[in-house]
Every structure is written in structure tokens, then in C-alpha cells.
Protein backbone atom coordinates (compact mmCIF):
# COMPACT_ATOMS: atom_id res chain seq x y z
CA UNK A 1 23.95 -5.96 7.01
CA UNK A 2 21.23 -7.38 5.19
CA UNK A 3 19.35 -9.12 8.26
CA UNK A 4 19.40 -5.55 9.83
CA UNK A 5 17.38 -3.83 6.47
CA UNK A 6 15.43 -6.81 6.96
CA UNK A 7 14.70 -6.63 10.37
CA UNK A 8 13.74 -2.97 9.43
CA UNK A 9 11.52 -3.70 7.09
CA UNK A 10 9.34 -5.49 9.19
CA UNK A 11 8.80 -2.79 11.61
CA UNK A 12 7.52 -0.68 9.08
CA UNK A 13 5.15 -3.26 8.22
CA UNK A 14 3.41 -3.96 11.82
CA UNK A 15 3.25 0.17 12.41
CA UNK A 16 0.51 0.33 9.56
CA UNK A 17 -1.33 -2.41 10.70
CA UNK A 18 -3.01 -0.63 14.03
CA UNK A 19 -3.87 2.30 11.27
CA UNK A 20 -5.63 -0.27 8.64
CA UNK A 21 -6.92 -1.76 11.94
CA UNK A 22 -8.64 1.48 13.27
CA UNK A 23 -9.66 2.44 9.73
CA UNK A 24 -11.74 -1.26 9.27
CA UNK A 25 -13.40 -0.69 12.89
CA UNK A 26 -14.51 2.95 11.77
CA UNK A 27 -15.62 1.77 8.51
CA UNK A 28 -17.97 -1.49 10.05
CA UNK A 29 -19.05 1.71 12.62
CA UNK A 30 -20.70 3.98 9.38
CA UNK A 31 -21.49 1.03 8.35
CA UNK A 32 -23.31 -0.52 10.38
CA UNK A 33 -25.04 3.29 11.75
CA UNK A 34 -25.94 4.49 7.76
CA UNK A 35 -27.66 0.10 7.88
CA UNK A 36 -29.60 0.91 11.45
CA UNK A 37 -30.09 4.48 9.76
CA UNK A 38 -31.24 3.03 6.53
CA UNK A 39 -33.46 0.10 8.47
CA UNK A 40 -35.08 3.34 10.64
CA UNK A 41 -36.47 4.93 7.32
CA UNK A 42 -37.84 2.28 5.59
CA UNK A 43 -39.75 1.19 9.32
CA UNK A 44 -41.36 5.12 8.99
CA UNK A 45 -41.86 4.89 5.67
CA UNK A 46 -43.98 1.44 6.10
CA UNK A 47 -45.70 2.56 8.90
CA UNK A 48 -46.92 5.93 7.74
CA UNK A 49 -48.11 3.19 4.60
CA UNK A 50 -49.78 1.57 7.20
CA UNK A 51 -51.22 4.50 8.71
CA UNK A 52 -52.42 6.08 5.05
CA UNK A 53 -53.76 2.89 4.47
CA UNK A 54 -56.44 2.95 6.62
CA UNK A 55 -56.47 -0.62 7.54
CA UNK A 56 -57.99 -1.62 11.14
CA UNK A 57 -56.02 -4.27 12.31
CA UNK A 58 -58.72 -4.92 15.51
CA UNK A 59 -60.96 -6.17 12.99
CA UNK A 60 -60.86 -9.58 11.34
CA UNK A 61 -61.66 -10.44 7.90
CA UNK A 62 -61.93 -13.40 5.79
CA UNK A 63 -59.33 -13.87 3.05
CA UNK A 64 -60.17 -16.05 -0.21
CA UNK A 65 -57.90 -19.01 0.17
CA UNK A 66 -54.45 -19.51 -2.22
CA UNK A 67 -55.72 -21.70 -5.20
CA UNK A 68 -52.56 -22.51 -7.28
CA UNK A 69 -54.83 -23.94 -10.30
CA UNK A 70 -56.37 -19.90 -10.49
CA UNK A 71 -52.45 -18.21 -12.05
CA UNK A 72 -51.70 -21.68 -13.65
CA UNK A 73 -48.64 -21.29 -11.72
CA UNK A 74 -47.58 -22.75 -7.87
CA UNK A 75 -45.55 -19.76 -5.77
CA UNK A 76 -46.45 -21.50 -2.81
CA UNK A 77 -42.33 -22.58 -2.26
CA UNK A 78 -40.73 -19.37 -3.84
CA UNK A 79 -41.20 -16.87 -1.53
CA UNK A 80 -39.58 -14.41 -3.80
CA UNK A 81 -41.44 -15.26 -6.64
CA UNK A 82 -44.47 -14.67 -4.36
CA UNK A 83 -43.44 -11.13 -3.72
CA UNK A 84 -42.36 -10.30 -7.02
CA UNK A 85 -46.32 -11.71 -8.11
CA UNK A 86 -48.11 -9.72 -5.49
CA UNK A 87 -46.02 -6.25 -6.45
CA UNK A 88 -47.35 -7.07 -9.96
CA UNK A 89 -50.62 -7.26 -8.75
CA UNK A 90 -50.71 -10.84 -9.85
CA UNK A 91 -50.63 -12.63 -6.19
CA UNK A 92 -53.25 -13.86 -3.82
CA UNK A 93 -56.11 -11.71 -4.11
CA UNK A 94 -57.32 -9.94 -0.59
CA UNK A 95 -60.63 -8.46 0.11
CA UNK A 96 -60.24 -5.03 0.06
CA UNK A 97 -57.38 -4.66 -2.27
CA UNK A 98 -58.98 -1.95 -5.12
CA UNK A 99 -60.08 -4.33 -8.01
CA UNK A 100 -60.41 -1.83 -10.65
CA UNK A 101 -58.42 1.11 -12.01
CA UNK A 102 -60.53 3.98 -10.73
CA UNK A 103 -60.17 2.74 -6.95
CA UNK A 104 -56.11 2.19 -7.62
CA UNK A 105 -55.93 5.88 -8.86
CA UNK A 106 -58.32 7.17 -6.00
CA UNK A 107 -56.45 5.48 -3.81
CA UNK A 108 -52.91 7.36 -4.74
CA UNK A 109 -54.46 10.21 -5.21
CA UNK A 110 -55.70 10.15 -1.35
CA UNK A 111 -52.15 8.97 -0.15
CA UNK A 112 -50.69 11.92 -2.20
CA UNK A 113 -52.90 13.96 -0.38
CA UNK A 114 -52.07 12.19 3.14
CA UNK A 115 -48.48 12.70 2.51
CA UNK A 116 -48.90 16.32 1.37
CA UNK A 117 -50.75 16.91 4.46
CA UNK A 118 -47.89 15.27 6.56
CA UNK A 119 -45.01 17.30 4.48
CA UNK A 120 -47.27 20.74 5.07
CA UNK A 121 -47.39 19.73 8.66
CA UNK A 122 -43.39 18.68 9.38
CA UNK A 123 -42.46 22.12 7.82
CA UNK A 124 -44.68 24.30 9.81
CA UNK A 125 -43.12 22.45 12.99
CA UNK A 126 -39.78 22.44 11.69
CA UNK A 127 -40.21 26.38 10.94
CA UNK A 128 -42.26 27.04 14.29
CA UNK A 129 -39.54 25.56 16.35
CA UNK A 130 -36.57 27.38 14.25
CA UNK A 131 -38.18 30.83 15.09
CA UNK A 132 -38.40 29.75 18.63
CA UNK A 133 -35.02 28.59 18.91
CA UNK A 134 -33.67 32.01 17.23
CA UNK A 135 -35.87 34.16 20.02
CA UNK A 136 -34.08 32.09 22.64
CA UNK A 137 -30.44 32.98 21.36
CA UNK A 138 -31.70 36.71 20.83
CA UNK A 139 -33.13 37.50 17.28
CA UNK A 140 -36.56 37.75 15.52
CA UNK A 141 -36.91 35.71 12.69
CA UNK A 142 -39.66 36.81 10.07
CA UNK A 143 -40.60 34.16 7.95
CA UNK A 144 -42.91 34.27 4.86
CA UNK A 145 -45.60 31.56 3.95
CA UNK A 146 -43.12 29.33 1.94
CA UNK A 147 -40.83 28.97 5.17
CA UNK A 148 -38.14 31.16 3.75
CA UNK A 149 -36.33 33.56 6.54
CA UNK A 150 -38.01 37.06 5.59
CA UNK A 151 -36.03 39.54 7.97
CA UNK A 152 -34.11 38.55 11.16
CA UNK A 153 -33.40 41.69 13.84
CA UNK A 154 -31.46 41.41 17.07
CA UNK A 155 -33.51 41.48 20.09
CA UNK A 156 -33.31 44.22 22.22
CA UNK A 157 -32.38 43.02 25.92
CA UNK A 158 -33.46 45.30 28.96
CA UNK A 159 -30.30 45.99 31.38
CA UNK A 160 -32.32 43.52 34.05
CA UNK A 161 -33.12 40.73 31.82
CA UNK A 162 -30.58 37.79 31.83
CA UNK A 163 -29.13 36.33 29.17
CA UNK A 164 -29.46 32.36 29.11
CA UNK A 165 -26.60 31.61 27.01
CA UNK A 166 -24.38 34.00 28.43
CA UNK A 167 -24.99 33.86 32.16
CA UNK A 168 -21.91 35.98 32.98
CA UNK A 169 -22.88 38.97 30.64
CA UNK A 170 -25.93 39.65 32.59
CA UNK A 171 -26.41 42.17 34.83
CA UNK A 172 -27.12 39.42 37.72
CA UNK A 173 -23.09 37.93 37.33
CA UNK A 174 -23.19 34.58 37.92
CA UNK A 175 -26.50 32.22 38.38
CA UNK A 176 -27.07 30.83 41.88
């Protein structure tokens, strides 16, 4: 009696492993889309940094040379140390790179500008392409100047126009 509750037991056991074993597979699959996702965004984000930046990457320039004596300190074999310095403004200088405060603030203030420009730009496209859309599946779509739906109206179909989403509706039955 006991080896057959036993022998029931186990069966139990391997049924929830294909479960657990689908559930791990769809949870590496979000995972690893929301890391390719999250990999994607920060690639746009640098190169629109790149882009705001100006920088013209046809032309060379000389760079002052890393002198460890200059910071009293040697980052040459840290390579995170080295990052953490030239976030803080306190790695190898480059030519270019604003030296005082009034370039630093210009500078932001021109890539705020650059990235309002960009933001003005995506929501214009974004709003031209949702009126279009709405025309094509048969209503007008007012919109005022902040993007925000004004009035929407059915449009009127003649009795010979055909409807593309509805092929069989149409006066001409079916499309050939």
C-alpha cells in the first residue's frame, strides 16, 4: 500500500516539471528581449549624443598625451576608475572638451535645444501619421496644436467608392 502512494507521489512531481520548464524558457525569452530592448535605447540614445555633439569624426586631431604625474594619481590599469575620473571631469583632458563653465552650460543649453527640436519633430510625425491612419479606416481626426484629438467625424463614403478594410461591403463585392 505504501509503495503505491509512493509511486503516486512521484507522478505528481514530474507533471510540474514541463510547467516550471516552460515558465524558465519564457522568462530567459522577456528576458533576454526587455536586455536587446534595453541595449537598443541606450545605442539611440548615444548616437543622437553623438549626433548633438557635433563631432566630425573624418577629421583628425591631436590629443595631449596621459601624464599620470598631472592627477597625482595612475588610472592607467583601472579602467573603471578611469571612467568614473573622466564622468567627474577629472580624466584625460581632450581638445575640445569645454574648459570653462560658460561653454559647459552653453553647451546643455544647445543639446536641450537639439533634443527639443527632435521631441517637436517625433510628435508632429507621430500625430501626422495617426490622422492618416484614421482617414484610411474612415474618420477625420481634428487635432489641435498640442497633438490632442480635437473632433473626430465619420467619413462619408460615396455608394462607388470601395472600402479597403472591408472589401466585401463595397459596392464592387469581392476584389479581383
Amino acid at each position: 500500500m505504501l509503495v503505491i502512494m509512493s509511486l503516486g507521489n512521484e507522478g505528481a512531481k514530474t507533471t510540474g516539471a514541463p510547467g516550471e520548464k516552460k515558465t524558465a524558457k519564457f522568462e530567459q525569452a522577456v528576458n533576454k528581449h526587455l536586455m536587446l530592448t534595453n541595449e537598443k535605447m541606450e545605442f539611440e540614445k548615444r548616437r543622437m549624443e553623438i549626433e548633438n555633439s557635433g563631432a566630425d569624426f573624418n577629421s583628425t586631431k591631436a590629443q595631449a598625451t596621459y601624464n599620470p604625474t598631472d592627477s597625482g594619481l595612475d588610472l592607467a590599469n583601472d579602467s573603471k576608475a578611469a571612467e568614473v575620473a573622466n564622468i567627474l571631469g577629472r580624466g584625460v583632458r581632450q581638445e575640445g572638451v569645454p574648459s570653462n563653465p560658460h561653454d559647459v552650460i552653453q553647451k546643455e543649453l544647445f543639446n536641450a535645444e537639439q533634443e527639443a527640436a527632435y521631441s517637436e519633430a517625433y510628435k508632429a510625425e507621430y500625430a501626422r501619421q495617426f490622422v492618416e491612419n484614421a482617414a484610411r479606416g474612415g474618420y477625420r481626426v481634428i487635432l489641435d496644436d498640442e497633438y490632442r484629438v480635437k473632433q473626430v467625424m465619420p467619413i462619408q463614403r460615396t455608394p462607388g467608392s470601395m472600402d479597403i478594410f472591408n472589401p466585401t461591403q463595397s459596392s464592387g463585392g469581392a476584389v479581383q
